[in-house]
Protein backbone atom coordinates (compact mmCIF):
# COMPACT_ATOMS: atom_id res chain seq x y z
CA UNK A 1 13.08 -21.36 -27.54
CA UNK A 2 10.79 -23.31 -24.84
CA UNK A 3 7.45 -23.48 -26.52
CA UNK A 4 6.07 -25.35 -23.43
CA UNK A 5 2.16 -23.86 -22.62
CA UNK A 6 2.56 -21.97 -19.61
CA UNK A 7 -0.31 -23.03 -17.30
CA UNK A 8 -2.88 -20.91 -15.62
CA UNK A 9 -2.80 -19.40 -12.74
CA UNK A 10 -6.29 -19.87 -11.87
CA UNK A 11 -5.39 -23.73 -12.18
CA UNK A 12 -2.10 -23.24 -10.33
CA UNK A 13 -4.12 -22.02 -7.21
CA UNK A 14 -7.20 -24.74 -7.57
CA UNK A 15 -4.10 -26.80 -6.60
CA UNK A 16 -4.76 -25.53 -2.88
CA UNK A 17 -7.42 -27.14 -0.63
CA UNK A 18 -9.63 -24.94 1.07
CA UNK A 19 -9.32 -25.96 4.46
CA UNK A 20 -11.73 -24.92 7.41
CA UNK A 21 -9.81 -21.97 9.84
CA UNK A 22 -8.70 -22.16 13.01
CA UNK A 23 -5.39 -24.28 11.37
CA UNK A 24 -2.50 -25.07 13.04
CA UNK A 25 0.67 -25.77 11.52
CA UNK A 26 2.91 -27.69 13.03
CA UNK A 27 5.35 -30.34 12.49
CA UNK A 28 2.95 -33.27 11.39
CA UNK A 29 -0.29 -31.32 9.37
CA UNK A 30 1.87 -31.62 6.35
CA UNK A 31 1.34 -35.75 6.96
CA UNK A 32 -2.34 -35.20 6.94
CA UNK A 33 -2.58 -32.72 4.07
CA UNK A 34 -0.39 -34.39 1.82
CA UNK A 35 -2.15 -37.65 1.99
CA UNK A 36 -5.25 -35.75 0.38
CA UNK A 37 -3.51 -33.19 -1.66
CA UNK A 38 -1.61 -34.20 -4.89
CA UNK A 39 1.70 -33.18 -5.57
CA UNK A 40 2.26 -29.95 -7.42
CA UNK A 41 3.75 -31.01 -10.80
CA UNK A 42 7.24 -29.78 -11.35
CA UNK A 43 6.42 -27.20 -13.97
CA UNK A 44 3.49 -25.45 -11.59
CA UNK A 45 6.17 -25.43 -9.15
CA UNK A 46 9.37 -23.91 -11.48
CA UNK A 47 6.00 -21.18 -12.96
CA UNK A 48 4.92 -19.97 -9.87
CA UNK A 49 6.76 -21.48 -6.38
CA UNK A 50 10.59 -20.69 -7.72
CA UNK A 51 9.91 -17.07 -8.61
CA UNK A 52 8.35 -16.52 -4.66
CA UNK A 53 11.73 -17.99 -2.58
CA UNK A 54 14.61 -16.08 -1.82
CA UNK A 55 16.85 -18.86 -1.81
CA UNK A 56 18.50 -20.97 -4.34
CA UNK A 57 16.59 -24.46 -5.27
CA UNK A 58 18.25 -27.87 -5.21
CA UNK A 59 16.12 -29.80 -7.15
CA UNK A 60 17.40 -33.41 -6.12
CA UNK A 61 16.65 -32.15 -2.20
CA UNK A 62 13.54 -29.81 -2.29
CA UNK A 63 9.90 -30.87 -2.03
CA UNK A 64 6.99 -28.64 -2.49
CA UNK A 65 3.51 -29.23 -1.09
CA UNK A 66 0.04 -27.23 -1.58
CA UNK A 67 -1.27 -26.85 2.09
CA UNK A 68 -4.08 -24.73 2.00
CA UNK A 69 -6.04 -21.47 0.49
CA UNK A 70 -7.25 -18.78 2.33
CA UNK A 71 -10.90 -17.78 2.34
CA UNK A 72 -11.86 -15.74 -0.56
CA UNK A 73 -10.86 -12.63 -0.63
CA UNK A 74 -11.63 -9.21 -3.13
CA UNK A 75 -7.77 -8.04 -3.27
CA UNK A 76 -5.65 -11.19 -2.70
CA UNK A 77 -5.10 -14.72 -2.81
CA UNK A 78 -3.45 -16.29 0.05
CA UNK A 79 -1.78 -19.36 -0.31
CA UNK A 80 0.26 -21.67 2.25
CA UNK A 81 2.48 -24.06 1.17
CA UNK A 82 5.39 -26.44 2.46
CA UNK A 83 8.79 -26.40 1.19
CA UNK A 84 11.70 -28.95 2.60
CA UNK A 85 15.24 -29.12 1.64
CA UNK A 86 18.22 -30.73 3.39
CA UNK A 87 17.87 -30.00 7.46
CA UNK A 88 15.12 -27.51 7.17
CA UNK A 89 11.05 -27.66 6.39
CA UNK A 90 8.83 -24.73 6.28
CA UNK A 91 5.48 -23.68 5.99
CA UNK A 92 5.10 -20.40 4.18
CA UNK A 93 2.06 -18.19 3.35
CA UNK A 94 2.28 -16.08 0.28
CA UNK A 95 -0.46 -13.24 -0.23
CA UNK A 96 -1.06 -12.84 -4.21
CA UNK A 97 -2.38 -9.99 -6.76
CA UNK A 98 -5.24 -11.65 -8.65
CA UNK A 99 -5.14 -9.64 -11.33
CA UNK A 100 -1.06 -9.19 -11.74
CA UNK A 101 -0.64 -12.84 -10.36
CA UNK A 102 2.39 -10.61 -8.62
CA UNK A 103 3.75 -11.32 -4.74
CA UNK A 104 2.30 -9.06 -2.35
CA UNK A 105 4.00 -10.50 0.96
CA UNK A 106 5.55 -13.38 2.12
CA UNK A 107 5.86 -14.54 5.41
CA UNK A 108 7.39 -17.81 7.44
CA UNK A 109 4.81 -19.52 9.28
CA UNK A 110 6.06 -22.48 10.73
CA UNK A 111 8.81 -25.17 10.51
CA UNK A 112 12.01 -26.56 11.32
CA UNK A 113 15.63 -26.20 10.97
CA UNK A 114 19.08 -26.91 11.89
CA UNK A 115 21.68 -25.12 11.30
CA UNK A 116 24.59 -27.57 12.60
CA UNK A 117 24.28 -26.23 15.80
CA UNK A 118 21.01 -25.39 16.87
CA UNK A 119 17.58 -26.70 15.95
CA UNK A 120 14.58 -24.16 15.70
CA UNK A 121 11.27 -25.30 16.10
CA UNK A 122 7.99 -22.61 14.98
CA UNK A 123 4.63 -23.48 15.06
CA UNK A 124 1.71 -20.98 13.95
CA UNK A 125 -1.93 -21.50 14.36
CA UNK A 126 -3.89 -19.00 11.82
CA UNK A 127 -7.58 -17.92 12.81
CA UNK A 128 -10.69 -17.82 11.22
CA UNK A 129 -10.39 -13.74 11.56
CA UNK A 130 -6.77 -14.38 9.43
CA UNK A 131 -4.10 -13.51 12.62
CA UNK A 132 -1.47 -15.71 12.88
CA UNK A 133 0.15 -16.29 16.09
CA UNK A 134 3.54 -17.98 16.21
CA UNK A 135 5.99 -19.55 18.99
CA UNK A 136 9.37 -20.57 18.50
CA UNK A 137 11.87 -22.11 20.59
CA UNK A 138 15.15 -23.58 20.14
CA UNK A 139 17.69 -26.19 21.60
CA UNK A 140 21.68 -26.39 21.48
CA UNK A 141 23.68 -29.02 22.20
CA UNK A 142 24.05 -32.72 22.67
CA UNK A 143 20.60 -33.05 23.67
CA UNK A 144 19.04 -30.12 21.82
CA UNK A 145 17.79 -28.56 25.53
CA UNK A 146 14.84 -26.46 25.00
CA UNK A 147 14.20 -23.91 27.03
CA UNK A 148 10.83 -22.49 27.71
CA UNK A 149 12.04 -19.18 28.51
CA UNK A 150 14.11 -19.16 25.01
CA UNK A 151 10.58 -18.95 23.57
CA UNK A 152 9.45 -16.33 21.35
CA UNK A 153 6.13 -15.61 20.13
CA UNK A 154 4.91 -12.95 17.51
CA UNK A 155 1.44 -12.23 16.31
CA UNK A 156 0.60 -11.13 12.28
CA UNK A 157 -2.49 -9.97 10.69
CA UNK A 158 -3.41 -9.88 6.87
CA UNK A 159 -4.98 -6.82 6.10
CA UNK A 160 -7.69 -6.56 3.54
CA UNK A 161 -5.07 -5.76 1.16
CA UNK A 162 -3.12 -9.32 1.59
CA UNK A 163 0.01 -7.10 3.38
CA UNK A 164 0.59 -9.34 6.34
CA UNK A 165 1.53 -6.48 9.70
CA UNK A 166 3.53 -7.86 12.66
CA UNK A 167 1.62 -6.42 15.52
């Protein structure tokens, strides 16, 4: 039986600066965070992280990172935060029950991958009225040949009730 002290959630979100909005989040802010933020310790990450992704964990490969904490809000938390494995990083933002420390949404900002064939590059810039606009493009081939007209772009809003709506 693991009698380990499960920590706080209160303490588990302190982890996350509050950074000043407009953000964008691209493919070096998690340089300039991370040299300021502290890593998450291993057991804030297997508590609160783990239960939130929707695919499996290999521990030896995957790095966490707090980003950054939304303004305060009365029915949510909102929380971004950087996850990298082998050939991929993202940037996701999580929108949590303060009361039922429960997932409300859960959406991909931003990030990187490659899937042996084709690297996909997003980058999102979130506002200080909470929309998040994103662009992504991706390149094939020897040269990984981007395409402007490839692009894709796709604008979000969290609502007052942390559900984040594709508009």
């Amino acid at each position: 039986m693991d009698t380990t002290p499960q920590i706080r959630f209160s303490h588990f979100v302190e982890q996350f600066p509050e950074l000043p909005l407009p953000i964008t989040l691209g493919e070096d802010t998690v340089r300039r965070i991370s040299k300021e933020t502290p890593p998450l310790p291993s057991r804030m990450i297997e508590q609160f992280l783990l239960p939130l992704e929707p695919t499996q964990i290999n521990d030896e490969f995957t790095e966490f990172i707090a980003c950054l904490r939304l303004p305060e809000a009365d029915d949510y938390i909102g929380l971004v935060y950087w996850r990298a494995d082998l050939a991929q990083y993202h940037y996701t933002l999580v929108t949590l029950n303060p009361k039922t420390e429960e997932l409300i949404d859960r959406l991909i900002l931003a990030g990187t991958s490659y899937d042996g064939a084709e690297l996909t590059q997003t980058t999102a810039a979130l506002t200080d009225g909470l929309m998040v606009y994103q662009v992504s493009g991706q390149g094939g081939g020897k040269e990984f040949d981007y395409q402007a007209s490839g692009s894709t772009a796709r604008r979000f809003q969290i609502a007052a009730s942390g559900k984040i709506i594709e508009l």
